[in-house]
C-alpha atoms as a PDB file:
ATOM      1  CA  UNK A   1     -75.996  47.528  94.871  1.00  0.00           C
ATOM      2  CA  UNK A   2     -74.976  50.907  96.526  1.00  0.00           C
ATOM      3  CA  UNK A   3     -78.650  51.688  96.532  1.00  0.00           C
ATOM      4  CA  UNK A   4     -79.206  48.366  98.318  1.00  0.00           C
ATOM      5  CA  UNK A   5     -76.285  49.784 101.060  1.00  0.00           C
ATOM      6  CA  UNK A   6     -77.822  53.250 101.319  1.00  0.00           C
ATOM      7  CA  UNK A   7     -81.086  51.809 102.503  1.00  0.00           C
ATOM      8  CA  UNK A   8     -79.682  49.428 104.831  1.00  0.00           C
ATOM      9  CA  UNK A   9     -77.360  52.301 106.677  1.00  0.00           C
ATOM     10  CA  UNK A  10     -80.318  54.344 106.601  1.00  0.00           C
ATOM     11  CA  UNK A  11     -82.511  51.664 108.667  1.00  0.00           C
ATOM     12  CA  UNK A  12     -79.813  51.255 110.747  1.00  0.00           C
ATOM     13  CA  UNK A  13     -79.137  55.183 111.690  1.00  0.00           C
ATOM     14  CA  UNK A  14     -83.370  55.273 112.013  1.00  0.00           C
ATOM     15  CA  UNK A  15     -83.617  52.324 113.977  1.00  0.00           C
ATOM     16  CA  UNK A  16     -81.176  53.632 116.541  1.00  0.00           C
ATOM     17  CA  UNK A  17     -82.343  56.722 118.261  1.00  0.00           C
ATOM     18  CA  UNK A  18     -80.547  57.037 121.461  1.00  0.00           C
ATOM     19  CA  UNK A  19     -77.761  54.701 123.159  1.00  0.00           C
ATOM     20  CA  UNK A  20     -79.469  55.298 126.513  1.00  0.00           C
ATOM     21  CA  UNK A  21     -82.666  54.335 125.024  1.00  0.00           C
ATOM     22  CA  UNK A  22     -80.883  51.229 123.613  1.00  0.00           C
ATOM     23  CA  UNK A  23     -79.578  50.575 127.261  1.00  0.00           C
ATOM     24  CA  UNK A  24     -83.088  50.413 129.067  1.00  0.00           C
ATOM     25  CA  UNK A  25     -84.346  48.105 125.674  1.00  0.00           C
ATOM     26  CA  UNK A  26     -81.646  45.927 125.997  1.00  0.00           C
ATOM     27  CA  UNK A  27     -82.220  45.794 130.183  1.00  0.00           C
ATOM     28  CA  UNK A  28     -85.975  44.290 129.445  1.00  0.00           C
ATOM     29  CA  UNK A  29     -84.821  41.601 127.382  1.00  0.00           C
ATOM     30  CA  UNK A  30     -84.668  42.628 123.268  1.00  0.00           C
ATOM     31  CA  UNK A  31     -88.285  42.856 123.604  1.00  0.00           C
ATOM     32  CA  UNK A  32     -88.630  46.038 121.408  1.00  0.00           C
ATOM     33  CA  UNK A  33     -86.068  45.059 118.941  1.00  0.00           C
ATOM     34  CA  UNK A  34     -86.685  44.270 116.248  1.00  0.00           C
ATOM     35  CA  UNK A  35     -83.841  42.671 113.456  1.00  0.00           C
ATOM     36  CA  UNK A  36     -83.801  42.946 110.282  1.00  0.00           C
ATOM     37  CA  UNK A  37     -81.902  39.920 107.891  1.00  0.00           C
ATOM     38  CA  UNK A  38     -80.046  41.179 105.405  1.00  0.00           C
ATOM     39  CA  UNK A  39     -79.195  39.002 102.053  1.00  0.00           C
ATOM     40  CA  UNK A  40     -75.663  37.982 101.336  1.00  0.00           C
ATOM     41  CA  UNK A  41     -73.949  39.438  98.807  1.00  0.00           C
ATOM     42  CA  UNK A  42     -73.207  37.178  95.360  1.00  0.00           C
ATOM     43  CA  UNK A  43     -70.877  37.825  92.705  1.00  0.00           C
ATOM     44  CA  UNK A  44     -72.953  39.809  90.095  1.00  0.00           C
ATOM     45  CA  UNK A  45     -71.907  39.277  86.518  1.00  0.00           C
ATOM     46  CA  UNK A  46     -71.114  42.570  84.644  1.00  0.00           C
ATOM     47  CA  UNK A  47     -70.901  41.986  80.907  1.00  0.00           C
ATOM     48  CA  UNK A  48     -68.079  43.423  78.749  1.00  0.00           C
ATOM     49  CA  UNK A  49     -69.207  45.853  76.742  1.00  0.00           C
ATOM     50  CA  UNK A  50     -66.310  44.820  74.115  1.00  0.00           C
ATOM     51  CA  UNK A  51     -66.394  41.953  72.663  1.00  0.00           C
ATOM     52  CA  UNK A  52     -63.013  39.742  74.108  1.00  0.00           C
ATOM     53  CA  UNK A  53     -60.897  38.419  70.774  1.00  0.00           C
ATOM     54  CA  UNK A  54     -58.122  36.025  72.843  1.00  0.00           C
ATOM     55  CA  UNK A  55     -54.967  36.299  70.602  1.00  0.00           C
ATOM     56  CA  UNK A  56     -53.701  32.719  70.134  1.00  0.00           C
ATOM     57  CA  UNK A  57     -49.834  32.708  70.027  1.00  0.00           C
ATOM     58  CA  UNK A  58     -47.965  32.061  66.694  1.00  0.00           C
ATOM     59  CA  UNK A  59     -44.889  29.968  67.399  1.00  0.00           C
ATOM     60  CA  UNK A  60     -42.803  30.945  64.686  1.00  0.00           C
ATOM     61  CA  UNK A  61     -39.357  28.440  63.740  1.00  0.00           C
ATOM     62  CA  UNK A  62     -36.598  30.270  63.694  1.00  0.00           C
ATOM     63  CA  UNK A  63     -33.374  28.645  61.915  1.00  0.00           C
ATOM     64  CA  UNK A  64     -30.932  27.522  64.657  1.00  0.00           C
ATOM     65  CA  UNK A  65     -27.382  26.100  63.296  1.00  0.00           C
ATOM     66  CA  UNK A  66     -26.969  22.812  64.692  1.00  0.00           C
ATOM     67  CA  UNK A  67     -23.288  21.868  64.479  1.00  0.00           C
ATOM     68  CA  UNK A  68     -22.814  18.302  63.073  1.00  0.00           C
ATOM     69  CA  UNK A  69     -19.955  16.454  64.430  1.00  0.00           C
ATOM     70  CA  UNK A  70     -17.611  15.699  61.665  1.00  0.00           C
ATOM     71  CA  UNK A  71     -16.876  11.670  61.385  1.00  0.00           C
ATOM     72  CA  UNK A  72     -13.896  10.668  63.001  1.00  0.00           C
ATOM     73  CA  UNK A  73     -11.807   7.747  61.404  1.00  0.00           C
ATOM     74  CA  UNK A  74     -12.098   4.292  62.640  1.00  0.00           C
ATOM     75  CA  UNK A  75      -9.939   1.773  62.698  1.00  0.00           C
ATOM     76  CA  UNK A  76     -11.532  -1.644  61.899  1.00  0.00           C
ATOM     77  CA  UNK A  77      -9.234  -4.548  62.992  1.00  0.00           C
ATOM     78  CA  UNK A  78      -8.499  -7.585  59.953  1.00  0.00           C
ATOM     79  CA  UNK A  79      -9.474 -11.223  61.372  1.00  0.00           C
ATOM     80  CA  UNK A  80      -5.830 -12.156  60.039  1.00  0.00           C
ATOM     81  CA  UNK A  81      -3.254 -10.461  58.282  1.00  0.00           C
ATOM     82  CA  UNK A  82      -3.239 -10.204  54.937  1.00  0.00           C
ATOM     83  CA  UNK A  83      -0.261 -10.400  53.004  1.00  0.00           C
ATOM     84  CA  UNK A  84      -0.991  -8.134  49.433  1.00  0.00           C
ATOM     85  CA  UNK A  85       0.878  -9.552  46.457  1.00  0.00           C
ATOM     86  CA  UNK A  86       0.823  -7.242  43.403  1.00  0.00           C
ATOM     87  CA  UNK A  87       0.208  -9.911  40.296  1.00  0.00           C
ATOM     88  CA  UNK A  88       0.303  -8.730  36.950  1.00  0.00           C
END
């Protein structure tokens, strides 16, 4: 790729000799010029040279004290009073 860069610049510097001599070509038209295309650049894939191990994470349970609330009396109404009679 820098190679390919290199060699473009140096077209470009070669191509140009003189600004007044650009002036006068550019006063008859762009009929000496001549224009070169130059390619896009594109990603280039670069392989590793490691191989890539992805480290999966461990969930690890760690004891957590849940407080249980304690049971709180409650009071459950009688359809009717009851009188108790002790019998023996």
């Amino acid at each position: 790729m820098k190679a390919f860069i290199v060699l473009c610049l140096a077209v470009v510097v070669l191509g140009y000799t003189d600004a007044d001599d650009v002036y006068q070509r550019s006063k008859r038209g762009f009929r000496d010029i001549k224009t070169i295309s130059v390619p896009k650049p594109y990603p280039v894939y670069i392989p590793k040279p490691y191989p890539v191990i992805k480290q999966v994470p461990i969930k690890v349970q760690v004891p957590v004290k849940i407080t249980v609330p304690k049971p709180y009396p409650v009071h459950i109404p009688k359809p009717y009073p009851v009188q108790v009679t002790k019998t023996v």
